[in-house]
Structures are given as C-alpha cells and as structure tokens.
N, C-alpha and C. Protein backbone atom coordinates (compact mmCIF):
# COMPACT_ATOMS: atom_id res chain seq x y z
N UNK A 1 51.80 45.50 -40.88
CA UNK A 1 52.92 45.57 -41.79
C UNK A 1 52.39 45.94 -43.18
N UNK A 2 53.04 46.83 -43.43
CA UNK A 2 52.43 47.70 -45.30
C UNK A 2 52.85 46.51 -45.70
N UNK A 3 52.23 46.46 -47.40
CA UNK A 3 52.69 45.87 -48.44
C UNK A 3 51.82 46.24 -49.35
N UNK A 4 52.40 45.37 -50.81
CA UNK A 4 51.68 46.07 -52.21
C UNK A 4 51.29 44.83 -52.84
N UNK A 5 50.19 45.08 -53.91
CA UNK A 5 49.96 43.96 -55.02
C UNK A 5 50.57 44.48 -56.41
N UNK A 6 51.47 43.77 -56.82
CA UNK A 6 52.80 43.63 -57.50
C UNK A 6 51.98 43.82 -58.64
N UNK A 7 51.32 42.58 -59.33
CA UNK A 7 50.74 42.61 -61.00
C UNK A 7 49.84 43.92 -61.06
N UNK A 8 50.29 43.62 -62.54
CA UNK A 8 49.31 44.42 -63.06
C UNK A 8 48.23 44.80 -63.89
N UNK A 9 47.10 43.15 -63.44
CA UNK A 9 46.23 43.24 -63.52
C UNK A 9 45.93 42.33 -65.20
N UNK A 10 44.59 42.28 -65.56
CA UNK A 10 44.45 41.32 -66.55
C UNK A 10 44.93 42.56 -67.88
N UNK A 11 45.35 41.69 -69.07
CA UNK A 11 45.06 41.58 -70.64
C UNK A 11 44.87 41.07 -71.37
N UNK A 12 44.61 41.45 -72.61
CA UNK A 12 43.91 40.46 -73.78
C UNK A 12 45.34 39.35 -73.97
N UNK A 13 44.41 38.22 -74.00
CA UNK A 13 45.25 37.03 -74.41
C UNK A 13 45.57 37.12 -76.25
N UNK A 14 46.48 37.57 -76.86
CA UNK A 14 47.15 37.25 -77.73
C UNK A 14 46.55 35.59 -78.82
N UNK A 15 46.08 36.14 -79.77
CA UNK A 15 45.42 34.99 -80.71
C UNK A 15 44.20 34.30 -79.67
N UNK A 16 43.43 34.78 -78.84
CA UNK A 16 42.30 34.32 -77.90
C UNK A 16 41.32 34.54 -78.23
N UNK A 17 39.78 34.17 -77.87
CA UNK A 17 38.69 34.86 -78.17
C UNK A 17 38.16 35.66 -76.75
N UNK A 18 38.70 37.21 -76.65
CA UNK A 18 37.87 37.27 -75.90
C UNK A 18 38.64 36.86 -74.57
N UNK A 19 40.04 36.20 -74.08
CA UNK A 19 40.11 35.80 -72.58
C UNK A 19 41.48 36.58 -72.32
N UNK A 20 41.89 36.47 -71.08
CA UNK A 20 43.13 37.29 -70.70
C UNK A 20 44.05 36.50 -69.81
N UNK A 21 44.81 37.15 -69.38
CA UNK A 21 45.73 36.82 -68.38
C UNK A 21 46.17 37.93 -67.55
N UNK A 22 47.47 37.37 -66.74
CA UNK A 22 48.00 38.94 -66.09
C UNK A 22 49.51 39.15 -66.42
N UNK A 23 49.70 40.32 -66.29
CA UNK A 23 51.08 40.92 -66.82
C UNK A 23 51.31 41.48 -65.36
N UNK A 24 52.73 42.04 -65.51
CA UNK A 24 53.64 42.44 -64.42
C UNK A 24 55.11 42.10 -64.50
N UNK A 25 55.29 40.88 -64.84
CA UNK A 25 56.71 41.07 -64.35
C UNK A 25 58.03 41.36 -65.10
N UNK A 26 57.49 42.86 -66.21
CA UNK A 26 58.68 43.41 -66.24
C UNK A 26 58.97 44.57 -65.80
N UNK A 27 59.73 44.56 -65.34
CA UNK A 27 60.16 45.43 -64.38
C UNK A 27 59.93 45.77 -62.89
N UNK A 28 59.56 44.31 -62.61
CA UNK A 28 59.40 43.65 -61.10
C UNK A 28 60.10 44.20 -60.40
N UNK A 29 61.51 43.95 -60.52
CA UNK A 29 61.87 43.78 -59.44
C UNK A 29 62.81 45.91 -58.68
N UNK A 30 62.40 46.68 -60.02
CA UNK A 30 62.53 48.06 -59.83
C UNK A 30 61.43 47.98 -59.37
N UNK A 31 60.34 48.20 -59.69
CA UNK A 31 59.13 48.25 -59.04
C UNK A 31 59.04 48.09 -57.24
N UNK A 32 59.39 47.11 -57.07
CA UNK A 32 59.58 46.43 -55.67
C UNK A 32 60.49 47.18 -54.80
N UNK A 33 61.54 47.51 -56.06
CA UNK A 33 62.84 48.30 -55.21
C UNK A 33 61.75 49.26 -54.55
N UNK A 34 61.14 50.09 -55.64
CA UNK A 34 60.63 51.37 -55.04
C UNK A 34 59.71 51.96 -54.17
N UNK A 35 58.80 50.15 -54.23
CA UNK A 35 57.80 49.78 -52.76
C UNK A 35 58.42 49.95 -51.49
N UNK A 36 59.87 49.05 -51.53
CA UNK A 36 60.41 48.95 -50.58
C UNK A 36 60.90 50.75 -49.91
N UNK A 37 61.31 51.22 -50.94
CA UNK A 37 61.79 52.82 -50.48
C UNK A 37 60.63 53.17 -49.90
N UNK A 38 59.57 52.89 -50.14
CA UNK A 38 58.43 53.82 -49.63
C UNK A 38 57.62 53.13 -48.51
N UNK A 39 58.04 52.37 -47.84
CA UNK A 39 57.86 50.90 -46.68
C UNK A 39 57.12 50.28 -46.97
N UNK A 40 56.84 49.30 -47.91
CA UNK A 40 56.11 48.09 -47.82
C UNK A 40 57.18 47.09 -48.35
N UNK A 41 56.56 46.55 -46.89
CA UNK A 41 57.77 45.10 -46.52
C UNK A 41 57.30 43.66 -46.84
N UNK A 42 56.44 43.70 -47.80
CA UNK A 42 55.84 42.08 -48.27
C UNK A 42 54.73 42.95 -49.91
N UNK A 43 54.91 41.77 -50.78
CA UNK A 43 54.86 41.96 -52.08
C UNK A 43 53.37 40.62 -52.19
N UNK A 44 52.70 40.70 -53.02
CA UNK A 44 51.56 40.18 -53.40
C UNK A 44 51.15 39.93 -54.42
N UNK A 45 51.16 38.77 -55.54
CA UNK A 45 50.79 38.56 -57.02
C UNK A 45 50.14 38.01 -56.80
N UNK A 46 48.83 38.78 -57.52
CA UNK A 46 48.04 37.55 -58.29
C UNK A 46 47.56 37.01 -59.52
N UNK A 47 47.68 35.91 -59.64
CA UNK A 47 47.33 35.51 -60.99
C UNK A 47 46.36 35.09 -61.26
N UNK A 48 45.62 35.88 -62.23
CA UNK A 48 43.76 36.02 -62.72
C UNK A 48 43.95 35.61 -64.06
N UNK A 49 43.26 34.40 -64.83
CA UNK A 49 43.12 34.44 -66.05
C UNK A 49 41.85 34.44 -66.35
N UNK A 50 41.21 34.50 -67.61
CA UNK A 50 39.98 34.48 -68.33
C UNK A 50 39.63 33.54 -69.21
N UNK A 51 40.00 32.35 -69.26
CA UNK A 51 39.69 31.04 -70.17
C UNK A 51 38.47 30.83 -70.55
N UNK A 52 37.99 30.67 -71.90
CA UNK A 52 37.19 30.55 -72.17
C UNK A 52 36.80 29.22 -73.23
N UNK A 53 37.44 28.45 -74.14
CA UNK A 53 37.89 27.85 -75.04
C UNK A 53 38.52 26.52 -74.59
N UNK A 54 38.65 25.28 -74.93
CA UNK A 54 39.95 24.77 -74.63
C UNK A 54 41.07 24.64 -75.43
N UNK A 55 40.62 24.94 -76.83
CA UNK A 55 41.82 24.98 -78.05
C UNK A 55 42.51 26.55 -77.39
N UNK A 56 41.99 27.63 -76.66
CA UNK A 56 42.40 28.65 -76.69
C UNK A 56 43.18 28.40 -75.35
N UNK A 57 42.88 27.54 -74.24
CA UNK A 57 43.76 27.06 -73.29
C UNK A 57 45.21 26.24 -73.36
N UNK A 58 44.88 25.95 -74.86
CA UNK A 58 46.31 25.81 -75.07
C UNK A 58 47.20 26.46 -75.69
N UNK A 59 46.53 27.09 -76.28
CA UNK A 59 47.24 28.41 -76.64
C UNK A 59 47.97 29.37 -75.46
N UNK A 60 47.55 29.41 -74.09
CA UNK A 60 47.77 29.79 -73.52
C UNK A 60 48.73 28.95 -72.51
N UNK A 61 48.82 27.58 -71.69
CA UNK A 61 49.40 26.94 -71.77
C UNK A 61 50.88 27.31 -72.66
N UNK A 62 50.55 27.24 -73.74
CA UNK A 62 52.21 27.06 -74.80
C UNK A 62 52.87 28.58 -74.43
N UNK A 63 51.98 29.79 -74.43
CA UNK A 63 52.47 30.98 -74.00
C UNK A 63 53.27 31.06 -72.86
N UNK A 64 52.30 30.57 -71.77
CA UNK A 64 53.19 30.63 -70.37
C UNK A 64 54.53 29.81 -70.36
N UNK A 65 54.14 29.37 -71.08
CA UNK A 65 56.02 27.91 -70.96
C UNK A 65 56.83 28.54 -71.59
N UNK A 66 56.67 30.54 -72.26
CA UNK A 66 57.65 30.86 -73.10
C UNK A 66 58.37 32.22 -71.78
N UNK A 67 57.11 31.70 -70.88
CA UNK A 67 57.61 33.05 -69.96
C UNK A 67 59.16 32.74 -68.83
C-alpha cells in the first residue's frame, strides 16, 4: 500500500540557539488531498526536534502550546 511522509522536515527554532523543530501543517490537509489523487492511501508525520538548552526548551514548549 503507497503512502507519503507528510512534514516537512526540520527549522530553525525562533529565539533558539542553534535548535529546530518541524513544520508542515499548513496546508496539510490540500497536500494530502493531492497524495490521495495520486494513490497514497496512508499519511506519515514525523516529529524531529533539535533541543539543545533547557531555558531554550521552554521556549519551545510555550511555542508548541500556541500551535
């Protein structure tokens, strides 16, 4: 059975030193539409971060709770 990996992959974390996260989900779910047109019938995220800090882990922490 086809399928795809959805994200798209790490970026710079915003006020970080140096760590990232992953982006993707805007425009998820067009995206998916257009997997699906082209047959893949199961979708795949993954989520990779780059932590490096723990003052900068919360920085990141407070980010994700805005998503």
């Amino acid at each position: 059975m086809p399928g795809i990996k959805v994200d798209k992959g790490l970026v710079p974390l915003p006020g970080s030193n140096n760590e990232s996260w992953c982006q993707g989900l805007d425009g998820l779910a067009s995206r998916c539409a257009e997997y699906y047109k082209q047959g893949a019938r199961f979708a795949k995220w993954s989520v990779h971060t780059s932590l490096i800090h723990v003052s900068t882990n919360l920085i990141c922490a407070s980010f994700l709770k805005l998503l």
